[in-house]
N, C-alpha and C. Protein backbone atom coordinates (compact mmCIF):
# COMPACT_ATOMS: atom_id res chain seq x y z
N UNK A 1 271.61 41.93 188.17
CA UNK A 1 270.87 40.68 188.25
C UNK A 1 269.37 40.98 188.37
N UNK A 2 268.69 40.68 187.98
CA UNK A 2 266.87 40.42 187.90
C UNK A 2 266.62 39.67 189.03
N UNK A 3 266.14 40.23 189.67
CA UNK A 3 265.40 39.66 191.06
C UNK A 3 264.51 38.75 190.98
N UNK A 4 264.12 37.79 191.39
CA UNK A 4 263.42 36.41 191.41
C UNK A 4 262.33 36.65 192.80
N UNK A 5 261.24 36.89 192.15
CA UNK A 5 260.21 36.77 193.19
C UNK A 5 259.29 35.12 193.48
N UNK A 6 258.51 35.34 194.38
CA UNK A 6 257.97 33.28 194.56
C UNK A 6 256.70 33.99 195.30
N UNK A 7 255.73 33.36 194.45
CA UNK A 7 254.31 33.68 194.76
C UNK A 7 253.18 32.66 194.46
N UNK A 8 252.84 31.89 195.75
CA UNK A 8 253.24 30.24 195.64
C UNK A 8 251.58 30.61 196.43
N UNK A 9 250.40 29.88 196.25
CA UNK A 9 249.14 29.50 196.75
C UNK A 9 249.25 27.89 197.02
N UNK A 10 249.11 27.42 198.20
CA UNK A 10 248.78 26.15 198.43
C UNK A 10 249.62 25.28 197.68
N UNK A 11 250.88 25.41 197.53
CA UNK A 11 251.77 24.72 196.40
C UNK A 11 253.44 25.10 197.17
N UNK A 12 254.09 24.02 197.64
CA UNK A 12 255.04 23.74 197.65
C UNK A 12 256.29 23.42 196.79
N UNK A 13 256.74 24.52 196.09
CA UNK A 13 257.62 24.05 194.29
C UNK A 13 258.85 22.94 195.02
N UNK A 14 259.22 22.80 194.17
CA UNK A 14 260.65 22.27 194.03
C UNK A 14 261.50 23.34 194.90
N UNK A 15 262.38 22.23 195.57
CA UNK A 15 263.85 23.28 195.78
C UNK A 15 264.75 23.69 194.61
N UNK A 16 264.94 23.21 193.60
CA UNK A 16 265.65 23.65 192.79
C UNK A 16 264.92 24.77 191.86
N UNK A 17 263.77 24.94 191.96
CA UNK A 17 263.13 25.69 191.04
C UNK A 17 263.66 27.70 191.15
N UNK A 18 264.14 27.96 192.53
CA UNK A 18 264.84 29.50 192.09
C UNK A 18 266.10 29.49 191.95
N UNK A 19 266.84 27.95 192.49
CA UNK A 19 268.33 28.64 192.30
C UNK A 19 268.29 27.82 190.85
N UNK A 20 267.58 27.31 190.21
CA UNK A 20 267.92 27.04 188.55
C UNK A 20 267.52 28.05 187.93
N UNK A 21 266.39 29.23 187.89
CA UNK A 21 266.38 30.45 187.28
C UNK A 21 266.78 31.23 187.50
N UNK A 22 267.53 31.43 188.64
CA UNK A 22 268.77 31.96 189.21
C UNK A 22 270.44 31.53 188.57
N UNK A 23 270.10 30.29 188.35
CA UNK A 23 271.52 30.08 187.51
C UNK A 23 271.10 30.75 185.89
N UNK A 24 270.02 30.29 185.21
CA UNK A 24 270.01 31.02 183.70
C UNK A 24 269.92 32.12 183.67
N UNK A 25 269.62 32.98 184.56
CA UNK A 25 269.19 34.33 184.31
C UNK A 25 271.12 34.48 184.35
N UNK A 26 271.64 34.35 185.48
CA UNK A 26 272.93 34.22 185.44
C UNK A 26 273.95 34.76 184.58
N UNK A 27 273.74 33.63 183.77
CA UNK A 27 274.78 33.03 182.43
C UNK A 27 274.34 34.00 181.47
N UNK A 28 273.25 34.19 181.51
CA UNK A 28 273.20 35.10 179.51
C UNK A 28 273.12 36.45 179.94
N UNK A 29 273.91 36.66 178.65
CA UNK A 29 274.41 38.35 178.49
C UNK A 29 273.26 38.92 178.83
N UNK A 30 274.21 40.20 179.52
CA UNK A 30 273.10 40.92 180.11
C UNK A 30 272.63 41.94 179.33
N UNK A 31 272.52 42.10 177.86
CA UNK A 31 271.93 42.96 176.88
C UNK A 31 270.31 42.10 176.91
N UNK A 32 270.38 41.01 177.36
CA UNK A 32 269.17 40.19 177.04
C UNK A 32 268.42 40.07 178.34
N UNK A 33 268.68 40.36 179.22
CA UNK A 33 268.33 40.72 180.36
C UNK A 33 267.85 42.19 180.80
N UNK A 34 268.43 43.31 180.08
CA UNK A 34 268.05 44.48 180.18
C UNK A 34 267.32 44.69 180.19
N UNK A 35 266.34 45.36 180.88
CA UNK A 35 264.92 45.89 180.97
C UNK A 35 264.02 45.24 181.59
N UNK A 36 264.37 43.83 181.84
CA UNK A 36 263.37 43.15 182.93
C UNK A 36 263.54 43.19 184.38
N UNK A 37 262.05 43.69 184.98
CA UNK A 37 262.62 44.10 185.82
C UNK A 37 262.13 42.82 186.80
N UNK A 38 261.86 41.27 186.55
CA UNK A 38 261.58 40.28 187.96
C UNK A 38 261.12 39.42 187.12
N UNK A 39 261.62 38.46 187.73
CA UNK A 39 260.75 36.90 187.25
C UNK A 39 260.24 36.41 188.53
N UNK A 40 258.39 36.45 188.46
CA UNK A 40 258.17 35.69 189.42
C UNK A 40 257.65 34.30 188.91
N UNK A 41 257.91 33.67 189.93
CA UNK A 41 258.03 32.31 189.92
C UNK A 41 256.37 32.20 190.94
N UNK A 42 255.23 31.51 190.29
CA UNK A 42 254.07 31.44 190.43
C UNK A 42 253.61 29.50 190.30
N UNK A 43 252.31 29.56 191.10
CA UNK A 43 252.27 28.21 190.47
C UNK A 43 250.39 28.72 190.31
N UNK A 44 249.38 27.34 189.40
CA UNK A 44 248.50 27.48 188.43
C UNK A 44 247.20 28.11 189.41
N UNK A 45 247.31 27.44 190.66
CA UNK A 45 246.46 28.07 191.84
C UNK A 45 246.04 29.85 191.47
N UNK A 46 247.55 30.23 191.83
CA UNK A 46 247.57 31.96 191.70
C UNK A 46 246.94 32.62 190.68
N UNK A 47 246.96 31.55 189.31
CA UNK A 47 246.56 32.00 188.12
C UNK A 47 245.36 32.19 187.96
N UNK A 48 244.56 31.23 188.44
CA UNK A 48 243.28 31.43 188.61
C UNK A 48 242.32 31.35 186.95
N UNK A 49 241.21 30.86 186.96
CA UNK A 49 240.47 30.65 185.99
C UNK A 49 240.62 31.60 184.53
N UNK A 50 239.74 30.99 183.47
CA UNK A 50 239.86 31.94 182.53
C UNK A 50 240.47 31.51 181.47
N UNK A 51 240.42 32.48 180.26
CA UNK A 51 241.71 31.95 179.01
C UNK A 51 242.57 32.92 178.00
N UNK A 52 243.25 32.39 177.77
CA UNK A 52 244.33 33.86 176.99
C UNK A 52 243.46 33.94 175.97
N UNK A 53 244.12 35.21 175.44
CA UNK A 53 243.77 35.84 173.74
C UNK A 53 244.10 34.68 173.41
N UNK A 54 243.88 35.10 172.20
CA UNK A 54 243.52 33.75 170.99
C UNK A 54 245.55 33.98 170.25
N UNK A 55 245.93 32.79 170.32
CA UNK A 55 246.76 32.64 169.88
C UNK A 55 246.67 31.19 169.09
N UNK A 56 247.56 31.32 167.79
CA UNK A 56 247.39 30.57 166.69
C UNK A 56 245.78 29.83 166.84
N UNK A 57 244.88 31.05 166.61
CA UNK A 57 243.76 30.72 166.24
C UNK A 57 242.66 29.89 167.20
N UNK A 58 243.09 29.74 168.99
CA UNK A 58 242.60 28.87 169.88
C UNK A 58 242.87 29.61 170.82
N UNK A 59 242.22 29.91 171.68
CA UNK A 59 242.14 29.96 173.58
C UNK A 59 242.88 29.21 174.08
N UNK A 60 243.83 29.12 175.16
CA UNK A 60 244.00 28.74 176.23
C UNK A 60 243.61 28.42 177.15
N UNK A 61 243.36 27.97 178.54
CA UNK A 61 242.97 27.66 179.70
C UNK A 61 244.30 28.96 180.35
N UNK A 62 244.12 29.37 181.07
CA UNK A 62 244.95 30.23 181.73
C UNK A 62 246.05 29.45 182.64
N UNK A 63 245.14 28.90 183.24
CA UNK A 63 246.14 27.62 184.63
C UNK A 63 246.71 26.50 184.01
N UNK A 64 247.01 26.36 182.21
CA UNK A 64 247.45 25.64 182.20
C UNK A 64 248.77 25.88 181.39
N UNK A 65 248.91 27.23 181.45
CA UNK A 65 250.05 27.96 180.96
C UNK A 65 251.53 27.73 181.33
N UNK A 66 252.63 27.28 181.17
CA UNK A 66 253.54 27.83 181.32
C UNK A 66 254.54 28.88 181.49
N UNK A 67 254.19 30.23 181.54
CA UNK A 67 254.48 31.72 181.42
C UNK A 67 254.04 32.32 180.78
N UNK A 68 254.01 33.65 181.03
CA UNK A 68 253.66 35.08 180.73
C UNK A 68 255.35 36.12 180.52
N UNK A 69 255.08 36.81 179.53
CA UNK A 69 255.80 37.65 179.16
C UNK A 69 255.03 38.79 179.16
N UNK A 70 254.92 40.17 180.39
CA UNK A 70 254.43 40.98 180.69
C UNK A 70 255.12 42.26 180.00
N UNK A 71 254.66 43.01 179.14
CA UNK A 71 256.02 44.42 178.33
C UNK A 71 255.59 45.20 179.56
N UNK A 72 256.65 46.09 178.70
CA UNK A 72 257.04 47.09 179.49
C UNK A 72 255.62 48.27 179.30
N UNK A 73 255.41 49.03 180.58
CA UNK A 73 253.63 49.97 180.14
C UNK A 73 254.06 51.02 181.22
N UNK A 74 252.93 52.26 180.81
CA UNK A 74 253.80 52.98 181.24
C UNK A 74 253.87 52.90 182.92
N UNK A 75 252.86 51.89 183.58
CA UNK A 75 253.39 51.91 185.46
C UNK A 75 254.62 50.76 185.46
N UNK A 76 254.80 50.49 184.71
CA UNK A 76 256.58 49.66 184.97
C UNK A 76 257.06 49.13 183.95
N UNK A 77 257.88 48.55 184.39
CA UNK A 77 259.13 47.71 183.39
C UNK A 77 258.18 46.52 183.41
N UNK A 78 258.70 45.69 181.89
CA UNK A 78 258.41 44.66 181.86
C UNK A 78 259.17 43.46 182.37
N UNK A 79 258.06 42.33 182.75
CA UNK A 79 258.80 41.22 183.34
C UNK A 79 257.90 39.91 183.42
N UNK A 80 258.62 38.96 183.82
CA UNK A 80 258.32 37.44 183.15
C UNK A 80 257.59 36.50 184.21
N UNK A 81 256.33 35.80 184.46
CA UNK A 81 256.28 35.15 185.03
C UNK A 81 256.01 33.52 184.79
N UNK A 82 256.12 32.80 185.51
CA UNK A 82 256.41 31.05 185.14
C UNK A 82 256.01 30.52 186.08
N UNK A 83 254.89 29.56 185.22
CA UNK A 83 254.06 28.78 186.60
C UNK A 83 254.49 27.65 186.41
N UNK A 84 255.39 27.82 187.78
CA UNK A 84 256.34 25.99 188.37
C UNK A 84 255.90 25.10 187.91
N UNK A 85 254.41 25.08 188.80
CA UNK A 85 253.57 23.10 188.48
C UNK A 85 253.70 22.80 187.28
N UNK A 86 253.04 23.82 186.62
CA UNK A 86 253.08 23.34 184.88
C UNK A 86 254.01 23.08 184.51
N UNK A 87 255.19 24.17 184.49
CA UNK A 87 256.52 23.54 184.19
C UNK A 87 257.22 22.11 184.46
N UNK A 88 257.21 21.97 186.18
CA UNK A 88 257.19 20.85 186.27
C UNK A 88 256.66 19.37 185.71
N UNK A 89 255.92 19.74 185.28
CA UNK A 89 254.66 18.71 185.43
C UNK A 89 254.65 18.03 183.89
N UNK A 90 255.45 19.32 182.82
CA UNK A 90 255.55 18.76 181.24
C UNK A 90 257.26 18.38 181.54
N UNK A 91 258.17 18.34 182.28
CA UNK A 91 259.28 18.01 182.10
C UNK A 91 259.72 16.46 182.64
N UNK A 92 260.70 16.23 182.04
CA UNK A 92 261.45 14.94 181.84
C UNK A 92 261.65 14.72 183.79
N UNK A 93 261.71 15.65 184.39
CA UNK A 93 262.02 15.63 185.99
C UNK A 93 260.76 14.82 186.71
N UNK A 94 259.90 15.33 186.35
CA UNK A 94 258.21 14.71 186.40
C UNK A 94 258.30 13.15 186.45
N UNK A 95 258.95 12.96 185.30
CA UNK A 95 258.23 11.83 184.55
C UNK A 95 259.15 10.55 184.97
N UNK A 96 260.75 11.07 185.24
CA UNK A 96 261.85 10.51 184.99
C UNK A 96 262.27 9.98 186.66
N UNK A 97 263.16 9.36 186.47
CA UNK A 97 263.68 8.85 188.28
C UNK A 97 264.15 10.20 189.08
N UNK A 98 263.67 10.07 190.06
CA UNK A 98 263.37 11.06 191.17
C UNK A 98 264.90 11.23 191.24
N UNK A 99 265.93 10.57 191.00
CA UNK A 99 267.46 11.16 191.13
C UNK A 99 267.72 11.94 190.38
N UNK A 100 267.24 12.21 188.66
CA UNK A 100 267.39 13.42 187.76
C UNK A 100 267.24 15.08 188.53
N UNK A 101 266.16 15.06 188.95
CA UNK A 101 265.87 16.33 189.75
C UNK A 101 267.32 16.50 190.69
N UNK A 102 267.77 16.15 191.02
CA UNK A 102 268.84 16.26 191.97
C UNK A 102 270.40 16.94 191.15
N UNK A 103 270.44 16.87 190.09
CA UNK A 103 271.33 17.37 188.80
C UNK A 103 270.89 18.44 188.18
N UNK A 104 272.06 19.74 188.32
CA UNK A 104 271.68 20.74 188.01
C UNK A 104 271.72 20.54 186.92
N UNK A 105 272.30 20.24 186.03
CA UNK A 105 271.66 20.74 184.42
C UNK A 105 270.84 19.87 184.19
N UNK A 106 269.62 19.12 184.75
CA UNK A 106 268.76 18.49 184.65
C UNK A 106 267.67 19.64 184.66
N UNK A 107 267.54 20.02 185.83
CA UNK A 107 267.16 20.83 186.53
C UNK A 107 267.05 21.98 184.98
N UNK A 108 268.40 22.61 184.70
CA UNK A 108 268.18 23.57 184.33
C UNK A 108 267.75 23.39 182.88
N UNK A 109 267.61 22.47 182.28
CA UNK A 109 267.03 21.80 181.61
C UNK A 109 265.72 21.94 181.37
N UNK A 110 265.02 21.56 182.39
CA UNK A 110 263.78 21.39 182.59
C UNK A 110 263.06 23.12 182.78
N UNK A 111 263.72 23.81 183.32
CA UNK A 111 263.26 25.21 183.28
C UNK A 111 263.78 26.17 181.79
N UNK A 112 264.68 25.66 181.33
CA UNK A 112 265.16 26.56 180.54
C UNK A 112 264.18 26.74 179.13
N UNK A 113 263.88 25.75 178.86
CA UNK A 113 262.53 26.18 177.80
C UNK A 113 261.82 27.47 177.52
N UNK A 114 260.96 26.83 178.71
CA UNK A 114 259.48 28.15 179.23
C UNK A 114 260.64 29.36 179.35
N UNK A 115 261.52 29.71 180.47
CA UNK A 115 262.18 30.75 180.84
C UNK A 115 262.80 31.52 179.62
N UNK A 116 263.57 30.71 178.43
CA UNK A 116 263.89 31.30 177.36
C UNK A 116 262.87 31.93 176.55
N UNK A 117 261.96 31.00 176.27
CA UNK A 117 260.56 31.34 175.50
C UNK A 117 260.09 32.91 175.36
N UNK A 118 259.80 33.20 177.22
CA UNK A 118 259.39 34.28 177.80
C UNK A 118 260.73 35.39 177.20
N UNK A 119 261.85 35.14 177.98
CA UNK A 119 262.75 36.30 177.35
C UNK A 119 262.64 36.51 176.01
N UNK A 120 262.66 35.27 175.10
CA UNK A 120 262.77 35.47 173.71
C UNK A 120 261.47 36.39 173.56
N UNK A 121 260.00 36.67 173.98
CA UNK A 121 258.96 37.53 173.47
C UNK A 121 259.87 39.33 174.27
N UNK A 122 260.44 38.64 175.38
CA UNK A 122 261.16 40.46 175.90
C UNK A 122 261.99 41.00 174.82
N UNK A 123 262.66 39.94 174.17
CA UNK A 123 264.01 40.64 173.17
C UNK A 123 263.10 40.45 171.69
N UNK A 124 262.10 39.98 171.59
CA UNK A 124 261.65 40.51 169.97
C UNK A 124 260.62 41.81 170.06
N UNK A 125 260.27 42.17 171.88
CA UNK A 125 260.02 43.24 171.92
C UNK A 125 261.09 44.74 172.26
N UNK A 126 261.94 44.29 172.50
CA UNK A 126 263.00 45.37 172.78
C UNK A 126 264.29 45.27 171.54
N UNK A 127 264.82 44.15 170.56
CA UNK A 127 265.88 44.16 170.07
C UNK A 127 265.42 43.90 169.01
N UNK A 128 264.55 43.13 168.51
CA UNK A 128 264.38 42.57 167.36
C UNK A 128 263.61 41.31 167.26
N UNK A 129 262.81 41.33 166.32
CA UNK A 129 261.97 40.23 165.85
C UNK A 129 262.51 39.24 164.65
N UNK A 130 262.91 37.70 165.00
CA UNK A 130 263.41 36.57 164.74
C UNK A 130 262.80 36.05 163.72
N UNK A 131 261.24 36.02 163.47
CA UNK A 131 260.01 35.13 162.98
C UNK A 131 259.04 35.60 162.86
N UNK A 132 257.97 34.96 162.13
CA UNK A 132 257.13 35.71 162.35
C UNK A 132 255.73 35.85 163.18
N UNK A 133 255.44 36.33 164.11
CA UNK A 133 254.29 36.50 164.72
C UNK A 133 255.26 36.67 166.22
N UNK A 134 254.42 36.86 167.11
CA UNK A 134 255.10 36.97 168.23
C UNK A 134 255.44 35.73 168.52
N UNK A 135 254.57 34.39 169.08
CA UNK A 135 254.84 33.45 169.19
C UNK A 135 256.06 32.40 168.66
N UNK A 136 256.07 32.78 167.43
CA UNK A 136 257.02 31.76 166.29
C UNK A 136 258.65 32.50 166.88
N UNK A 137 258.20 34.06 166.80
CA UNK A 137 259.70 35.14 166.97
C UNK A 137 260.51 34.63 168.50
N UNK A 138 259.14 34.21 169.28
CA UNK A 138 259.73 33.77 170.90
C UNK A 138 260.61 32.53 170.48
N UNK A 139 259.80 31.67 170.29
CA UNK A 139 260.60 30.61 169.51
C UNK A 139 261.23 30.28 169.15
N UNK A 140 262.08 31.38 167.88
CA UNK A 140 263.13 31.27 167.03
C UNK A 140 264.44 31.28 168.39
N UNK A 141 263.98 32.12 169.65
CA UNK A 141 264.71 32.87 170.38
C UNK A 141 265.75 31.74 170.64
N UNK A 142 264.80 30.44 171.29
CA UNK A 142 265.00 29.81 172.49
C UNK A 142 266.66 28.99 172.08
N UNK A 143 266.36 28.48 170.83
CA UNK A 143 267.90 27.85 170.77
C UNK A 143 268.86 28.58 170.66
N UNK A 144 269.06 30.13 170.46
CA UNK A 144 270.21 31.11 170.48
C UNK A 144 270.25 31.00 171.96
N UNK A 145 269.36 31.20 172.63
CA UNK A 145 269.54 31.22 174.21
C UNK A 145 270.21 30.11 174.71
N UNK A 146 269.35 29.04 174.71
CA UNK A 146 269.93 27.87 175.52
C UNK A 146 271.34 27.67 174.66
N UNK A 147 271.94 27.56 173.19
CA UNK A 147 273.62 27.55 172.76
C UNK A 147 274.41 28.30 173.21
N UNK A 148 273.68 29.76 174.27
CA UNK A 148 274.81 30.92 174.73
C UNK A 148 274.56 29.96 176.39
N UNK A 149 273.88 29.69 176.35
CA UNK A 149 273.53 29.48 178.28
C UNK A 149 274.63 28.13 178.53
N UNK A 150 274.37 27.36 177.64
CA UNK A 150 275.56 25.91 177.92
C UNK A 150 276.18 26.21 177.70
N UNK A 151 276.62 27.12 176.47
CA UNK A 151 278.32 27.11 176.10
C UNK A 151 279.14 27.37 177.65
N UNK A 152 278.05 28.48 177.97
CA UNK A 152 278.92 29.22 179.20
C UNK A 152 278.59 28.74 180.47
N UNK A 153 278.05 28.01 180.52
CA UNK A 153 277.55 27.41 182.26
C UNK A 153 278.11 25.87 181.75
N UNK A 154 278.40 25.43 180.79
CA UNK A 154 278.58 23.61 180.47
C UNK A 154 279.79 23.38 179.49
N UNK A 155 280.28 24.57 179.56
CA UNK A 155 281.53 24.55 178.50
C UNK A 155 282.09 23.24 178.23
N UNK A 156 282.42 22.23 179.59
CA UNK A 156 283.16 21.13 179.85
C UNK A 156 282.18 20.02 178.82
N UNK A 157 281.05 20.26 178.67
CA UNK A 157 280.01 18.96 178.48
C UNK A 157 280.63 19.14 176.87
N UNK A 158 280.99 20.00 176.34
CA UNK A 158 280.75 20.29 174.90
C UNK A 158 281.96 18.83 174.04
N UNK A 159 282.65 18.50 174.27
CA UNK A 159 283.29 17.47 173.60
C UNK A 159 282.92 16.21 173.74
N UNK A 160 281.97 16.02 175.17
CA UNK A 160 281.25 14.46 175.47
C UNK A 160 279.47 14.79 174.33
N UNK A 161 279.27 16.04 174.51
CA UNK A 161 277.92 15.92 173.65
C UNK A 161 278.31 15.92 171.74
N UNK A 162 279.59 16.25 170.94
CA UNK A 162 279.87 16.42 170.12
C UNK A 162 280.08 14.68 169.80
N UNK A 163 280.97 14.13 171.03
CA UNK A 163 280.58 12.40 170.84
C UNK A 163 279.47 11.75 170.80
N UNK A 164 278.70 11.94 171.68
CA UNK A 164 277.16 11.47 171.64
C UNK A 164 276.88 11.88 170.57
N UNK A 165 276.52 13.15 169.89
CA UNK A 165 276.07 13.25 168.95
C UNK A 165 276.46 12.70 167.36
N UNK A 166 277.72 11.86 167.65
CA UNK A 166 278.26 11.61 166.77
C UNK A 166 277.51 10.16 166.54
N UNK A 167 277.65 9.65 167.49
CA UNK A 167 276.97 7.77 168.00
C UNK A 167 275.62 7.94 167.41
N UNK A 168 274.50 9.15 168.33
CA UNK A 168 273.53 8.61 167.81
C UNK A 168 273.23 8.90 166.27
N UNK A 169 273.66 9.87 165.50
CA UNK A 169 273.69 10.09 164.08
C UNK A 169 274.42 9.03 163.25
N UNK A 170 275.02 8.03 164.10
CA UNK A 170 275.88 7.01 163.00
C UNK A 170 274.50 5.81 163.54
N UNK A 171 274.01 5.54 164.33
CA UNK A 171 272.83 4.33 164.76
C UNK A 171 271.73 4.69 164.24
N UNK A 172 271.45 5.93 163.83
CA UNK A 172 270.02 6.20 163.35
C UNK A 172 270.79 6.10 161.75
N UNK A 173 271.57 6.14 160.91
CA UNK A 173 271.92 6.45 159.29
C UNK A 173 271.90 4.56 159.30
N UNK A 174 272.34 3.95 160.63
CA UNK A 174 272.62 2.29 160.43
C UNK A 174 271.30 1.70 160.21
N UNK A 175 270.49 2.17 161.20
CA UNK A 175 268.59 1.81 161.06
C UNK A 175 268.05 2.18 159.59
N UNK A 176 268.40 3.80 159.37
CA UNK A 176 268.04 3.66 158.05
C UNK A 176 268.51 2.53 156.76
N UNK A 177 269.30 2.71 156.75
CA UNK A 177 270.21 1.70 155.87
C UNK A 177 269.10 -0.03 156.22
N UNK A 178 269.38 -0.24 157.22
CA UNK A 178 268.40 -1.51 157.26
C UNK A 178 267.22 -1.53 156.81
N UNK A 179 266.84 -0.22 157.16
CA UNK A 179 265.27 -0.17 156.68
C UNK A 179 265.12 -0.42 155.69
N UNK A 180 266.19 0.39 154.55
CA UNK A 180 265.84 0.53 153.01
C UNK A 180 265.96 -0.59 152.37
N UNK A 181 267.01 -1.61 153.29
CA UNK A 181 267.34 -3.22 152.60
C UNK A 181 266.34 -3.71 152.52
N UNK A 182 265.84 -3.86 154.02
CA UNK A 182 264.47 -4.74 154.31
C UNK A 182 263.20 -4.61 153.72
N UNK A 183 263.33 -2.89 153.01
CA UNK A 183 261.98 -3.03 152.36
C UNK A 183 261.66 -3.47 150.83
């Protein structure tokens, strides 16, 4: 298991925020986990001023990041860090009735993004590259991740979401259809 560190300035996270990266780290194979050696869990305080390299052609703000994917060099192993607030703060938990937060796959939901993201730049640096550029390759990662992470932590959900998904693809083909009459 990858150890979960919390390195928190003037910022009180969520309670659910280590035992939900504690549940994903969990669930996915541990070939994809290999070599990291900690996810700390940070919030934008710690981060402190400044801005990333230039990615797709623009700067960053540093504190307004969602994670870091740190490689491996030669004083250590590489490993992942994720700043809570932000996280928090772009998710449906934020925004949504204060009872969502209280539901773990809400919860894990809301972290699993950023958290995949980051692994996905560990495994296109250790296994293979998905896409192209680093960014796009993290990317490609995230839905192989999160389809291995539910299958196996939500197995049960999989025949109620194959229905849903059935409903809303028959209400959106019905809208279309109206549309095309009406126009």
């Amino acid at each position: 298991m990858v150890p979960i560190y919390e390195n928190y300035k003037d910022y009180k996270p969520p309670r659910y925020a280590k035992p939900a990266i504690t549940r994903l780290l969990a669930n996915l194979p541990k070939q994809y986990v290999s070599g990291l050696e900690s996810v700390v869990l940070t919030n934008a305080a710690v981060i402190g001023r400044g801005k990333t390299q230039r990615l797709s052609g623009k700067k960053c703000l540093r504190n307004r990041c969602r994670g870091w994917y740190h490689p491996k060099t030669n004083d250590g192993q590489a490993w992942i860090e994720i700043v809570v607030d932000n996280v928090v703060a772009t998710s449906l938990l934020q925004r949504g009735p204060r009872v969502l937060s209280r539901i773990p796959l809400m919860q894990d939901i809301a972290l699993s993004q950023t958290l995949f993201h980051e692994i996905g730049h560990h495994l296109d640096s250790t296994m293979s590259s998905l896409g192209r550029g680093r960014e796009a390759s993290a990317d490609t990662w995230i839905p192989r991740l999160i389809r291995c992470y539910f299958r196996k932590r939500y197995w049960y959900l999989i025949p109620f979401l194959r229905a849903a998904k059935a409903i809303i693809d028959a209400v959106i083909e019905h809208r279309r259809g109206r549309a095309t009459r009406n126009a």
